[in-house]
Protein backbone atom coordinates (compact mmCIF):
# COMPACT_ATOMS: atom_id res chain seq x y z
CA UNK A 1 -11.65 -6.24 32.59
CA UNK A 2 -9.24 -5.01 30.06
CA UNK A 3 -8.79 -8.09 27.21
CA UNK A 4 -4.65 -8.26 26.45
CA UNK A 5 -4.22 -9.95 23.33
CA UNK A 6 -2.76 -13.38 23.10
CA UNK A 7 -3.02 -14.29 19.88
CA UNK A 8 -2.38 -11.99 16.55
CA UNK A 9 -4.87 -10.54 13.87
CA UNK A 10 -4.70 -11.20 10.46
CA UNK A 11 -5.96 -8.82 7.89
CA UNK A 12 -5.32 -8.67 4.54
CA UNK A 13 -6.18 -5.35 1.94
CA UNK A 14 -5.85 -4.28 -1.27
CA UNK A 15 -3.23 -1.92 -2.09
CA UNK A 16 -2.21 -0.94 -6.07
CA UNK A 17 1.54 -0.08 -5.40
CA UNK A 18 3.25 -2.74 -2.98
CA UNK A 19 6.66 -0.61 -3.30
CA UNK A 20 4.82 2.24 -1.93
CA UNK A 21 2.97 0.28 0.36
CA UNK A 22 6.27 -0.90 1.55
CA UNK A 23 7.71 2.41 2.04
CA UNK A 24 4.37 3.65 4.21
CA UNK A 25 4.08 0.69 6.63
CA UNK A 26 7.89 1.00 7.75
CA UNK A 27 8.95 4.41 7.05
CA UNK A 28 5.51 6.12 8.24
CA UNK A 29 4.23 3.28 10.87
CA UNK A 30 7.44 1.34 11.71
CA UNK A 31 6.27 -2.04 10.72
CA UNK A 32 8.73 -4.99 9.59
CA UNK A 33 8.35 -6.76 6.56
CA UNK A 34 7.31 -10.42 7.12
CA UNK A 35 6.74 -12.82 3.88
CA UNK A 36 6.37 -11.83 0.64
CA UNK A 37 5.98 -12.23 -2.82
CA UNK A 38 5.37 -11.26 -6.32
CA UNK A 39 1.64 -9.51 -5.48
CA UNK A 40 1.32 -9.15 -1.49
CA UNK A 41 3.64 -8.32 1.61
CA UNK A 42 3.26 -9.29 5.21
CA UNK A 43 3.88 -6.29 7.65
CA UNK A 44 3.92 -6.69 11.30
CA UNK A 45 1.74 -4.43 12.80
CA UNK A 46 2.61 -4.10 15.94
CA UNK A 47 2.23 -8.25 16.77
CA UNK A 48 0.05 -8.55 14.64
CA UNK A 49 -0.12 -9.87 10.47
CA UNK A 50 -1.23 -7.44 8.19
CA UNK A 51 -0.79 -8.11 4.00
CA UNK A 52 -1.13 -5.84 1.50
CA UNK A 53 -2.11 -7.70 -1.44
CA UNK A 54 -2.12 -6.28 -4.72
CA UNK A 55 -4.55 -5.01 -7.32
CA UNK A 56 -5.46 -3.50 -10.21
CA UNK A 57 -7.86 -0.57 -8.57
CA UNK A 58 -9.01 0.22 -4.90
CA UNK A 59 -12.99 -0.24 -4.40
CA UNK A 60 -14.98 2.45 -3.59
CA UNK A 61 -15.53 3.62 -0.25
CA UNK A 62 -18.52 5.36 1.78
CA UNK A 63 -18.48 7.14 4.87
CA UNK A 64 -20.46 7.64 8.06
CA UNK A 65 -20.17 10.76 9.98
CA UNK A 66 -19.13 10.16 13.40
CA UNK A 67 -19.32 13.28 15.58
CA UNK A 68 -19.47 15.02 12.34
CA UNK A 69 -16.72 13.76 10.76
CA UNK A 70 -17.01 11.49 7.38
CA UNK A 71 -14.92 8.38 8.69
CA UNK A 72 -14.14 5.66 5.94
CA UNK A 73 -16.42 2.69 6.32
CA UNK A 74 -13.73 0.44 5.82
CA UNK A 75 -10.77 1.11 7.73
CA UNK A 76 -8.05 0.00 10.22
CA UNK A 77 -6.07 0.19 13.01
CA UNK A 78 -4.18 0.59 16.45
CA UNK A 79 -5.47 0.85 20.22
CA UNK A 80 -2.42 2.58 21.28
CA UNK A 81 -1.54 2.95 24.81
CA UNK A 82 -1.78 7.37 25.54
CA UNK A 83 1.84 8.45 25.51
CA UNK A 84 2.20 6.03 22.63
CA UNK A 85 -0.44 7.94 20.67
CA UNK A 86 0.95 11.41 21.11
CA UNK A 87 4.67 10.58 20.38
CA UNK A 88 3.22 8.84 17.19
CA UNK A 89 1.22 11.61 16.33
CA UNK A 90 3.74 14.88 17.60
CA UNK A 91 6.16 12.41 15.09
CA UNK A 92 3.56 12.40 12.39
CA UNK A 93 2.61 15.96 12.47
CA UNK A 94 6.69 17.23 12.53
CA UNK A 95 6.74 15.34 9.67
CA UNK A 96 3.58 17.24 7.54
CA UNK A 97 1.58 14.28 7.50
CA UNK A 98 -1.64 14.98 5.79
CA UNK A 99 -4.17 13.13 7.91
CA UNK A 100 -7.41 12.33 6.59
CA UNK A 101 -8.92 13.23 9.85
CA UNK A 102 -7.06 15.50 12.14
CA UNK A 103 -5.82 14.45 15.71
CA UNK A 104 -8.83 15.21 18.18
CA UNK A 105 -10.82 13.83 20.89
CA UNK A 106 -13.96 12.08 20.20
CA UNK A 107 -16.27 11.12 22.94
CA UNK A 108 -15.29 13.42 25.82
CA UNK A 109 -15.97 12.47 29.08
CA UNK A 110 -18.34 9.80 27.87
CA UNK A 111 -17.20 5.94 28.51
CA UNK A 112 -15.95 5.98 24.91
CA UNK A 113 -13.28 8.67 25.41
CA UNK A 114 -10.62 8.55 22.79
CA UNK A 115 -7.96 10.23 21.12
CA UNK A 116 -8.02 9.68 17.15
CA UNK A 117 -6.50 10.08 14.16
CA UNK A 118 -7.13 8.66 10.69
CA UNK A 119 -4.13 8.93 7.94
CA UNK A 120 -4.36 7.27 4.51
CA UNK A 121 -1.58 4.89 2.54
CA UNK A 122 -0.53 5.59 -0.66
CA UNK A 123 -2.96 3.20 -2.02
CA UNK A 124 -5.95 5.33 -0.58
CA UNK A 125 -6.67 2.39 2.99
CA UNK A 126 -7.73 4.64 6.15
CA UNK A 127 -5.90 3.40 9.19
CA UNK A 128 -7.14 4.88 12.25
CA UNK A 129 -4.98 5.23 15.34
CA UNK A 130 -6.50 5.32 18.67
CA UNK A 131 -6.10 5.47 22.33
CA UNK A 132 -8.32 5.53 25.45
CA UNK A 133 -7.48 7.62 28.33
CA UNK A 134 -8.97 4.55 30.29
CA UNK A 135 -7.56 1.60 28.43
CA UNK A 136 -10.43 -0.18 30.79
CA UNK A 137 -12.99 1.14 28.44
CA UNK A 138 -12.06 -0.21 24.79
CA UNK A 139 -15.43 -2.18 25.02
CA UNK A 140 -17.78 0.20 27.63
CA UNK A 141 -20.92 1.23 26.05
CA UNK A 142 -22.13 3.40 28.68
CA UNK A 143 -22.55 3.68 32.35
């Protein structure tokens, strides 16, 4: 069964610029601005509460290679529905984003099949933006 959300997500990450941060999250990813104040800003993400809060230096972040790619430890995102995920990305790419990892298909044919992308914000966060081909699947670990 395919879980709809009903109520929002909150996460909140460290950013070191918040005008810049503002800038990304509604120019780049077309968030509104909720709440804010002297150190963080609220963004709606889509329905759901994201807040960049500010500080003095981001941590340091590993990787793990998935499908040999080095993706961020800490990151995140969007389950996009498919034709959401390509006009997002054809928009990105007119626009010379530099992705951290390039648009591509992980997982082919497997139950995990999913288009990708992972772009960073000025303050260095990896957001990933994906989308199943079978929305049905999100959660499948095999058949």
């Amino acid at each position: 069964a395919m879980y709809r959300v009903s109520t929002p997500f909150h996460l909140a990450f460290p950013v070191t610029d918040l005008e810049a941060a503002r800038q990304f999250y509604t120019g780049v990813l077309g968030c509104e601005v909720g709440r804010e104040a002297e150190r963080w800003i609220d963004f709606n993400f889509r329905g759901h509460q994201i807040s960049a809060h500010l500080c003095e230096r981001m941590p340091e972040m590993p990787t793990n290679s998935v499908e040999a790619k080095a993706v961020p430890v800490s990151h995140f995102g969007l389950v996009l529905d498919w034709q959401d995920w390509h006009t997002l990305v054809d928009r990105l790419c007119s626009d010379a984003m530099e992705f951290l990892i390039e648009p591509h298909v992980r997982f082919a044919g497997q139950a995990g099949e999913q288009a990708t992308v992972f772009l960073r914000d000025p303050a260095g966060n990896a957001i990933e933006l994906k989308s199943f081909r079978d929305p049905g699947r999100l959660f499948a670990s095999g058949d």
